[in-house]
Protein backbone atom coordinates (compact mmCIF):
# COMPACT_ATOMS: atom_id res chain seq x y z
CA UNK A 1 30.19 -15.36 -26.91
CA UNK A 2 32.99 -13.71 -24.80
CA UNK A 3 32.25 -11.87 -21.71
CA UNK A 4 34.56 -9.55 -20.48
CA UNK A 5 34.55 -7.82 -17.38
CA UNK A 6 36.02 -4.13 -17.17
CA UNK A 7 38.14 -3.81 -13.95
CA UNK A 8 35.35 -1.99 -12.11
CA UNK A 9 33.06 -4.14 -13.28
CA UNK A 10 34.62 -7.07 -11.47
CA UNK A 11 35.68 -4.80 -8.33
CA UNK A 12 31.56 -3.71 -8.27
CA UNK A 13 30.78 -7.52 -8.53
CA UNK A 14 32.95 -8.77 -5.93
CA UNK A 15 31.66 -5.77 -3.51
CA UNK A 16 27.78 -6.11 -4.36
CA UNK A 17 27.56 -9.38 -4.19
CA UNK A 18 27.85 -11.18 -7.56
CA UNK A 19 30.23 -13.62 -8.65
CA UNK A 20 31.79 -12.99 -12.58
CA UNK A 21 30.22 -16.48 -13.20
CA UNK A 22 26.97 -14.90 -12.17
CA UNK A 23 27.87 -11.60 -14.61
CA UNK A 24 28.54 -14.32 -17.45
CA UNK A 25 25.51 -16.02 -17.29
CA UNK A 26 23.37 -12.78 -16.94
CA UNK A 27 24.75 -11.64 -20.68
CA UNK A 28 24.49 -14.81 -22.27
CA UNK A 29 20.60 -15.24 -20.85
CA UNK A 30 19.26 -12.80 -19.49
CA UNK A 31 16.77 -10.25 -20.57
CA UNK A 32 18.28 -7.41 -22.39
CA UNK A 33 16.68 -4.00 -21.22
CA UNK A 34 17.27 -0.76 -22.06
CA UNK A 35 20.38 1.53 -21.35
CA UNK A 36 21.54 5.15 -22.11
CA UNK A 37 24.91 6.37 -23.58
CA UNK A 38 25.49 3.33 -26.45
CA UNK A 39 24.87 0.65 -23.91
CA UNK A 40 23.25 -2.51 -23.38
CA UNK A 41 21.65 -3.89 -20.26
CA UNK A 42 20.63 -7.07 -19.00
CA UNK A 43 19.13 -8.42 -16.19
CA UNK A 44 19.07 -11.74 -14.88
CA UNK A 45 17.17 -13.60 -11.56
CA UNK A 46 18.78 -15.96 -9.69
CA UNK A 47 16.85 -18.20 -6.85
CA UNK A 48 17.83 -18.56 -3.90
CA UNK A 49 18.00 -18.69 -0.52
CA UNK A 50 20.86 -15.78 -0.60
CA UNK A 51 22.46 -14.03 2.25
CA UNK A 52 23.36 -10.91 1.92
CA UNK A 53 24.66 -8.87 5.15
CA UNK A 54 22.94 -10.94 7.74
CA UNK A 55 20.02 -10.92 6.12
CA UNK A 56 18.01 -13.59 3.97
CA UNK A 57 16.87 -13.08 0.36
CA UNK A 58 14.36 -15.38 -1.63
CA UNK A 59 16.21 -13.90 -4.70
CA UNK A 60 19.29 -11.67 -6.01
CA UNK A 61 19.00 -9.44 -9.26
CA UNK A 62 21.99 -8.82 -11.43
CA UNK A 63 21.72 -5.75 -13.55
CA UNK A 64 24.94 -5.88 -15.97
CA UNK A 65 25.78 -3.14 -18.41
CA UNK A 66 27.96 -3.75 -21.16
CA UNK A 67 29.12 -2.16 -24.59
CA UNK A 68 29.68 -4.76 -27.86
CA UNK A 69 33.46 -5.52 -28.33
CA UNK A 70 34.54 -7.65 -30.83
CA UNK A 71 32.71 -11.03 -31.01
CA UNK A 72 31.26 -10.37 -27.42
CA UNK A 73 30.60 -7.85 -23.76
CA UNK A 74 32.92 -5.91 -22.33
CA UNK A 75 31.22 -5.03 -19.22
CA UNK A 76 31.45 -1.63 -17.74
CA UNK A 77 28.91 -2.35 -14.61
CA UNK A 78 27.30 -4.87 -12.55
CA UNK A 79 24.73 -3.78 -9.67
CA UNK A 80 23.24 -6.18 -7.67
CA UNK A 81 19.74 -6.32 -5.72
CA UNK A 82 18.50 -8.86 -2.95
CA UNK A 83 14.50 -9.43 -3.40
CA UNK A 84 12.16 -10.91 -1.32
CA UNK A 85 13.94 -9.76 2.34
CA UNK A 86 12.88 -12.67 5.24
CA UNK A 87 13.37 -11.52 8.95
């Protein structure tokens, strides 16, 4: 399945924190979960230990939203969450 990231998709990724290898893998397995306006969300844990602006994360979320095009994603979004915040 192609995966496609949308300029601003892949500037949002790069700035929050995800990598478009991350995006990929998020489409292709993660859990798909509802979206408004014809899209399609998915949402995909990663372990960790992350670190994300000086601070330590057990885990980071990436929520992706994407439309069908073609044979595969085009991605219009990624937002990224840190879980699980150690001191």
């Amino acid at each position: 399945m192609a995966v496609r990231l949308h300029p601003h998709a892949a500037a949002r990724a790069a700035e929050r924190g995800a990598t478009e290898a991350e995006v990929a893998a998020t489409v292709e397995t993660g859990e798909t979960i509802p979206a408004k306006h014809g899209r399609t969300g998915f949402r995909r844990n990663f372990p960790g230990p992350w670190t994300w602006r000086a601070r330590a994360f057990d885990t980071k979320q990436v929520l992706v939203y994407a439309v069908p095009e073609g044979d595969g994603w085009l991605v219009i979004t990624v937002i990224v969450k840190f879980l699980g915040g150690r001191a």
